[in-house]
Protein backbone atom coordinates (compact mmCIF):
# COMPACT_ATOMS: atom_id res chain seq x y z
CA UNK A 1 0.00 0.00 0.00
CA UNK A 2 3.01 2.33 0.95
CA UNK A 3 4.30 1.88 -2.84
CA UNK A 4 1.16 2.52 -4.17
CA UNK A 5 0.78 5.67 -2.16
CA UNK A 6 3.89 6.91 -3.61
CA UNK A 7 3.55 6.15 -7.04
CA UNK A 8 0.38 7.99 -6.97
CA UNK A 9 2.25 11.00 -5.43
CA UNK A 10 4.79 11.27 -8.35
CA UNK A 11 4.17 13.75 -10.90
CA UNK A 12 2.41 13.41 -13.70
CA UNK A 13 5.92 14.40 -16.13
CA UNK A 14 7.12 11.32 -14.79
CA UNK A 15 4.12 9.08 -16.44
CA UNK A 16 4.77 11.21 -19.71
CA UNK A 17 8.40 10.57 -19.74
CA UNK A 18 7.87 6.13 -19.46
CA UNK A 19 5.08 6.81 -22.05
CA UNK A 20 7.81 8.48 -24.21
CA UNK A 21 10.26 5.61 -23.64
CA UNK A 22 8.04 3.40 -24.57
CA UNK A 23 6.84 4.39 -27.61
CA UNK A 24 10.43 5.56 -29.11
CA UNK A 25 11.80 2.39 -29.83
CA UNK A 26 8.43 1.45 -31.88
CA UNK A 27 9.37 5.01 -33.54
CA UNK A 28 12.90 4.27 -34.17
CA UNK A 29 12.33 0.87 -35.59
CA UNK A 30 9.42 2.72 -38.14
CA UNK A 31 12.14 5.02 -38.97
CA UNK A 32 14.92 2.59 -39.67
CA UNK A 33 12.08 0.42 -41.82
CA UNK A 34 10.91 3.74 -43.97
CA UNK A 35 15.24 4.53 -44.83
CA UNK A 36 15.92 1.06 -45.95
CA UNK A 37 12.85 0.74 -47.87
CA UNK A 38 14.09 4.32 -49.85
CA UNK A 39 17.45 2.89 -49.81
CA UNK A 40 16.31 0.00 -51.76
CA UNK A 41 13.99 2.03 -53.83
CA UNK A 42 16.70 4.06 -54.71
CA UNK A 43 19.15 1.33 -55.66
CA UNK A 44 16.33 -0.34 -57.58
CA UNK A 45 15.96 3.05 -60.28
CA UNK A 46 18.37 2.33 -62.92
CA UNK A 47 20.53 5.37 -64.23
CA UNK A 48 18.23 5.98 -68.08
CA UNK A 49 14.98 6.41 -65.74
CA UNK A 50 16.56 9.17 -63.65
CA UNK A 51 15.23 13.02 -64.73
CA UNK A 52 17.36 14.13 -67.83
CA UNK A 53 18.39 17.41 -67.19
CA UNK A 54 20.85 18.96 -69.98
CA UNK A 55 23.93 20.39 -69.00
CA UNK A 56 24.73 24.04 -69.72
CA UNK A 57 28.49 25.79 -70.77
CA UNK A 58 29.84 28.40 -71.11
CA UNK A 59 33.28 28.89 -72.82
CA UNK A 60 35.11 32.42 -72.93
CA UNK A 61 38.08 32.17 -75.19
CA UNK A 62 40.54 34.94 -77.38
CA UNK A 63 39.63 36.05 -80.77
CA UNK A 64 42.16 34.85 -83.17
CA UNK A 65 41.61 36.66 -85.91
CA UNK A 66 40.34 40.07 -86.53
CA UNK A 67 37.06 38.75 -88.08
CA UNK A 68 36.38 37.43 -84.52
CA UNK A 69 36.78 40.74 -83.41
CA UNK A 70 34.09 42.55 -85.72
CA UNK A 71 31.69 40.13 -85.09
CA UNK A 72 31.81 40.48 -81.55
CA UNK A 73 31.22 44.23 -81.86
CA UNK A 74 28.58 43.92 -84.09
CA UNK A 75 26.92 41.29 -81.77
CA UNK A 76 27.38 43.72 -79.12
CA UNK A 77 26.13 46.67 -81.19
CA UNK A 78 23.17 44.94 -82.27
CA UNK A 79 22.32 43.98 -78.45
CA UNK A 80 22.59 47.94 -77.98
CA UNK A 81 20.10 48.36 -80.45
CA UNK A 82 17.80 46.11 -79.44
CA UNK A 83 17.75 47.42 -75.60
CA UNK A 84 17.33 51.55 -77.61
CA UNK A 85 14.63 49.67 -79.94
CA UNK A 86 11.80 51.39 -77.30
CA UNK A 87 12.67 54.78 -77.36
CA UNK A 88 13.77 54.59 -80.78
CA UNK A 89 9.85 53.63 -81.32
CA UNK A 90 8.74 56.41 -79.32
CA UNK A 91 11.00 58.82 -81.41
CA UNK A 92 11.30 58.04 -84.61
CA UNK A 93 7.97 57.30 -85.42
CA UNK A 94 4.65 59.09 -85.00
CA UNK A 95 4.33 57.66 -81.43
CA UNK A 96 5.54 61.13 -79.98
CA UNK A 97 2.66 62.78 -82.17
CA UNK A 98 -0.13 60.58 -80.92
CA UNK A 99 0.91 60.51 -77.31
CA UNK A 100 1.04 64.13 -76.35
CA UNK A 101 -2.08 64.72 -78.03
CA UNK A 102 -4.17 62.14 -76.49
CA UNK A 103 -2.54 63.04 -73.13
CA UNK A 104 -3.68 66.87 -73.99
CA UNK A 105 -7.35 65.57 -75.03
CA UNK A 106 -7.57 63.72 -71.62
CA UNK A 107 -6.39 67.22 -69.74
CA UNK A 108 -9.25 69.13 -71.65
CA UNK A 109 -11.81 66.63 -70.47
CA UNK A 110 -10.59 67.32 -67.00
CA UNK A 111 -10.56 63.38 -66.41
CA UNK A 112 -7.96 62.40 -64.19
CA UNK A 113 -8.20 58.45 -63.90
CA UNK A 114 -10.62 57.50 -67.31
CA UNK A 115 -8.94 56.60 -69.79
CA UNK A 116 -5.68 55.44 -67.46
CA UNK A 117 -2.34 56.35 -69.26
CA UNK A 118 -1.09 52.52 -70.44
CA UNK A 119 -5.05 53.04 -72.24
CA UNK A 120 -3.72 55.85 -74.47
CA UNK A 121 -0.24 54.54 -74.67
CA UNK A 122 -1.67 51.69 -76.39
CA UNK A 123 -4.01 53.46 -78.37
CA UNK A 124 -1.11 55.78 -79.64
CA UNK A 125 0.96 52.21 -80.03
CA UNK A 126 -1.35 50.73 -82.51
CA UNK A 127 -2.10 53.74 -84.10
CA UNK A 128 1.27 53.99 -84.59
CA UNK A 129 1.92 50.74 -86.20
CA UNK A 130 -1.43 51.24 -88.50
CA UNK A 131 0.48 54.13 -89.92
CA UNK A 132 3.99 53.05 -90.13
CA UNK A 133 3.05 49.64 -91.41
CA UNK A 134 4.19 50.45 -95.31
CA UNK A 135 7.76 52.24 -93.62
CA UNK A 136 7.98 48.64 -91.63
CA UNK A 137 7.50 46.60 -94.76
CA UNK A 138 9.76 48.54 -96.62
CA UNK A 139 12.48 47.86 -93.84
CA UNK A 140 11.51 43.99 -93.57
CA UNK A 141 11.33 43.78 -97.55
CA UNK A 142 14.94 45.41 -98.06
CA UNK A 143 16.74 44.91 -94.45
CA UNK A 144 15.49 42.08 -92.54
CA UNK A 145 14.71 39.33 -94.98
CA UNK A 146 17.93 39.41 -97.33
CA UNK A 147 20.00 39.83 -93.73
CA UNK A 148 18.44 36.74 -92.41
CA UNK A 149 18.67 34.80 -96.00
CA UNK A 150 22.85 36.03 -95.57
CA UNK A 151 22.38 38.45 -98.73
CA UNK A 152 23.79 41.31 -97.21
CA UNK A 153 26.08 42.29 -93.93
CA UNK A 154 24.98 44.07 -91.17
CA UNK A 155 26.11 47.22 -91.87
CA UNK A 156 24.24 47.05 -95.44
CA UNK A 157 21.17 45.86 -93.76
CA UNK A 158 21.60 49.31 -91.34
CA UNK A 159 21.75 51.24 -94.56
CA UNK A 160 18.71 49.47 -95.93
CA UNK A 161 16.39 49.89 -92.72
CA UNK A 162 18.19 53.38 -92.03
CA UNK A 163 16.96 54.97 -95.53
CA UNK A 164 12.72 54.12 -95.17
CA UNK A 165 12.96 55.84 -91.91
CA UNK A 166 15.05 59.14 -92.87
CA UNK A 167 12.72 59.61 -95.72
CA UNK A 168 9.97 59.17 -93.48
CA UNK A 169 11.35 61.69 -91.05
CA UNK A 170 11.91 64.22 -93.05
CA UNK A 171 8.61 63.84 -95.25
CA UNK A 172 7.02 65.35 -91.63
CA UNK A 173 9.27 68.62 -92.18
CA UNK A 174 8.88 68.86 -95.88
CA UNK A 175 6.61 71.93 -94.86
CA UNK A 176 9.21 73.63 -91.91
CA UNK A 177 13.01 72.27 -92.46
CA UNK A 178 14.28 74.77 -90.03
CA UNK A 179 14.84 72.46 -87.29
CA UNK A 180 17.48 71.06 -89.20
CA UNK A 181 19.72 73.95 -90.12
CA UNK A 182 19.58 74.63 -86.29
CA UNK A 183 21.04 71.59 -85.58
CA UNK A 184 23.40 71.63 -88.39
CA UNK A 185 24.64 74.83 -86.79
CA UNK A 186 25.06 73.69 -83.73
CA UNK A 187 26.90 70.55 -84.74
CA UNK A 188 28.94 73.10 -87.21
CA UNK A 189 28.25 71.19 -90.05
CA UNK A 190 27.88 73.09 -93.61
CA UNK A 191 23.81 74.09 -94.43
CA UNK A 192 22.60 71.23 -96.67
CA UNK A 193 21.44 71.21 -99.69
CA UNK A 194 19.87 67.95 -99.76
CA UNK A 195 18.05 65.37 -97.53
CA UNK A 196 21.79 63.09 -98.08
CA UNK A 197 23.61 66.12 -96.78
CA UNK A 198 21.73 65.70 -93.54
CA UNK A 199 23.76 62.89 -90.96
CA UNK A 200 21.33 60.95 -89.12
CA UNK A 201 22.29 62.41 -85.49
CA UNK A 202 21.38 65.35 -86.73
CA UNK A 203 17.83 64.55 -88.23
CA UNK A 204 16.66 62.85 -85.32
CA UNK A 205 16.90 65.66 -83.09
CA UNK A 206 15.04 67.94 -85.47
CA UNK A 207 12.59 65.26 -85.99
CA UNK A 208 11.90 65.59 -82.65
CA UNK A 209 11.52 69.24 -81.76
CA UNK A 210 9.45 69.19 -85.04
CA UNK A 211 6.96 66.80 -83.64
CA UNK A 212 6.94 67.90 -80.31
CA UNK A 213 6.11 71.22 -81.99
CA UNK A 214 3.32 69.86 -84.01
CA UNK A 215 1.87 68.07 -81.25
CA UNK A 216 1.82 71.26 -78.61
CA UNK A 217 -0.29 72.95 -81.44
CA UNK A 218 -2.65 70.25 -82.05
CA UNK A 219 -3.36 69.99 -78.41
CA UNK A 220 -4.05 73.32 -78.13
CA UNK A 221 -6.59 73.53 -80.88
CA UNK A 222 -7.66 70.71 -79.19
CA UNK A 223 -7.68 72.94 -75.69
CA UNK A 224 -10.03 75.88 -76.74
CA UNK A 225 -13.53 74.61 -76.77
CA UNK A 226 -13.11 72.91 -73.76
CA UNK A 227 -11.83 75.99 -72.12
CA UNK A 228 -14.37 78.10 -73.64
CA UNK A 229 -17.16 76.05 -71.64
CA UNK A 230 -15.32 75.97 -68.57
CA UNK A 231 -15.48 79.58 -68.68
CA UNK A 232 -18.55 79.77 -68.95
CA UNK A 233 -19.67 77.66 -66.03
CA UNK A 234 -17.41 79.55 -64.01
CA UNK A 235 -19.41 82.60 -64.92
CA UNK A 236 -23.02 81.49 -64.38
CA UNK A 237 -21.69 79.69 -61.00
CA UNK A 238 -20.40 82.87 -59.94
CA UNK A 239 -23.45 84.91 -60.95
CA UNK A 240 -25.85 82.33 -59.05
CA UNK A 241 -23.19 82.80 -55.98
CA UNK A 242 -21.81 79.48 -56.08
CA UNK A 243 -18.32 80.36 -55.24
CA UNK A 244 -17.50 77.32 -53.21
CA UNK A 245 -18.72 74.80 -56.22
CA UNK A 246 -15.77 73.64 -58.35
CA UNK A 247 -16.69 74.77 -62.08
CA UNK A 248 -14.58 71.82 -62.73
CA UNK A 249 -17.12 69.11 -61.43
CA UNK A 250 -20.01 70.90 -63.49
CA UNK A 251 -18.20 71.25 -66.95
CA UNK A 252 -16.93 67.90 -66.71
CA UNK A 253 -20.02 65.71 -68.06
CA UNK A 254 -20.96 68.76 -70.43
CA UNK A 255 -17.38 68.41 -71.87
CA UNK A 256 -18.00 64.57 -72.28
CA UNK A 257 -21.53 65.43 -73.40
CA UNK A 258 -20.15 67.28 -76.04
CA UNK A 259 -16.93 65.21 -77.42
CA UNK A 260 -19.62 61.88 -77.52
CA UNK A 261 -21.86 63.93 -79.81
CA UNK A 262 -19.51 65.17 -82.40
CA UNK A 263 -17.69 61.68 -82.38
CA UNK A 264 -14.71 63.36 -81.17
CA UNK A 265 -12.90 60.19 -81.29
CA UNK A 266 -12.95 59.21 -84.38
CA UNK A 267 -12.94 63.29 -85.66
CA UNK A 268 -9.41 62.84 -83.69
CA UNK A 269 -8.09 59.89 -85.26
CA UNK A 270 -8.91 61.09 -88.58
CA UNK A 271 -6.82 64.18 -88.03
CA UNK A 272 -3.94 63.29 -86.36
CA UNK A 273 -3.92 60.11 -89.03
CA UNK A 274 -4.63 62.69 -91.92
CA UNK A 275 -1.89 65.56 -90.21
CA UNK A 276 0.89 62.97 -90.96
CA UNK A 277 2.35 63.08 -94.82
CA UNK A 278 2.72 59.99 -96.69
């Protein structure tokens, strides 16, 4: 009785500890079962049913030969190119032209969120494309296919795709040429006297200011309607003695009111599609 009084006094950590001892070696011999039966699994897989994965290399040796040379440059110049090939999207075509003015018609509407900006950047994207397409096909035609066929080097392909896109350029400042004696100045080259004269660092540039010109004037054609009837809420809110009402939030779904009625979305596609010379 004296034992059993003092086994019921232990505590109960004790109990939990035998319980623990006695259950580990029925744990350790599961454990030791589940190894060897992987082990055996393992040894059964032969080496053709293992994953295949390929193995990848990479050797860096000297050039030997100047050829080796060139080609590395021009593999490294046409890796420039392709990294520059978004901005020289956005400037050397009529991207710049459709951007800023869609951007300027979404400012006259006073909307803020509607359309967002990646909306109108792909707007002015594919608009883009729909009106270089002939200038691309021109450059695939006479650059990319007889490059890829091994027709021509790379620097003749250059010259091929180079030449749709100059005459492109300066078609768009047929009518005002005289960003490009500015720039010839400033590079202090000799005036031109014809579109060959002009190097293409130089035409670029002027292409540029010319568009960005073009495109501050179309936007604020664009600008004086709308401004017109914002005025004009402003007065009548001021003459009912509204002056704490934003003439902003009133104009707003007159402004939209009137750009849906006179289709002002296609009206603006045709003319910034029409402005550019073919």
């Amino acid at each position: 009785m004296r034992n059993c009084f003092l086994f019921l006094k232990k505590p109960l950590s004790v109990l939990f500890v035998c319980a623990a001892l006695s259950v580990c070696p029925l744990a350790a011999q599961t454990t030791n079962r589940s190894s060897r039966g992987t082990t055996e699994m393992n040894m059964n897989v032969r080496p053709s049913q293992l994953p295949q994965v390929p193995n990848i290399g990479i050797n860096i040796t000297q050039p030997q030969t100047g050829e080796q040379v060139a080609f590395s440059v021009q593999l490294l110049l046409l890796l420039t190119v392709l990294t520059l090939a978004p901005s020289l999207l956005i400037l050397v075509t009529s991207f710049l032209r459709f951007s800023i003015v869609l951007d300027f018609i979404k400012r006259a509407l006073s909307l803020q969120q509607v359309p967002p900006t990646a909306v109108l950047n792909g707007i002015a994207f594919f608009m883009t494309m729909f009106v270089m397409w002939p200038v691309f096909q021109e450059i695939y035609a006479n650059s990319y296919r007889p490059l890829s066929d091994g027709e021509i080097t790379i620097e003749q392909a250059y010259t091929q795709a180079e030449a749709p896109l100059r005459i492109y350029m300066y078609n768009q400042m047929r009518a005002d040429t005289r960003s490009i004696p500015l720039f010839m100045s400033m590079a202090r080259l000799p005036q031109p006297r014809n579109l060959a004269d002009v190097p293409t660092h130089v035409l670029i540039p002027a292409y540029i200011l010319h568009e960005l010109t073009v495109a501050f004037k179309i936007g604020i054609i664009l600008y004086i309607p709308f401004i017109v009837i914002d005025m004009v809420v402003a007065s009548i809110l001021m003459s009912m003695g509204m002056m704490m009402l934003p003439p902003v939030q009133i104009s707003m779904p007159f402004k939209l009111i009137l750009f849906v009625l006179v289709d002002g979305w296609g009206l603006l596609t045709q003319q910034l599609f029409t402005s550019i010379v073919r």
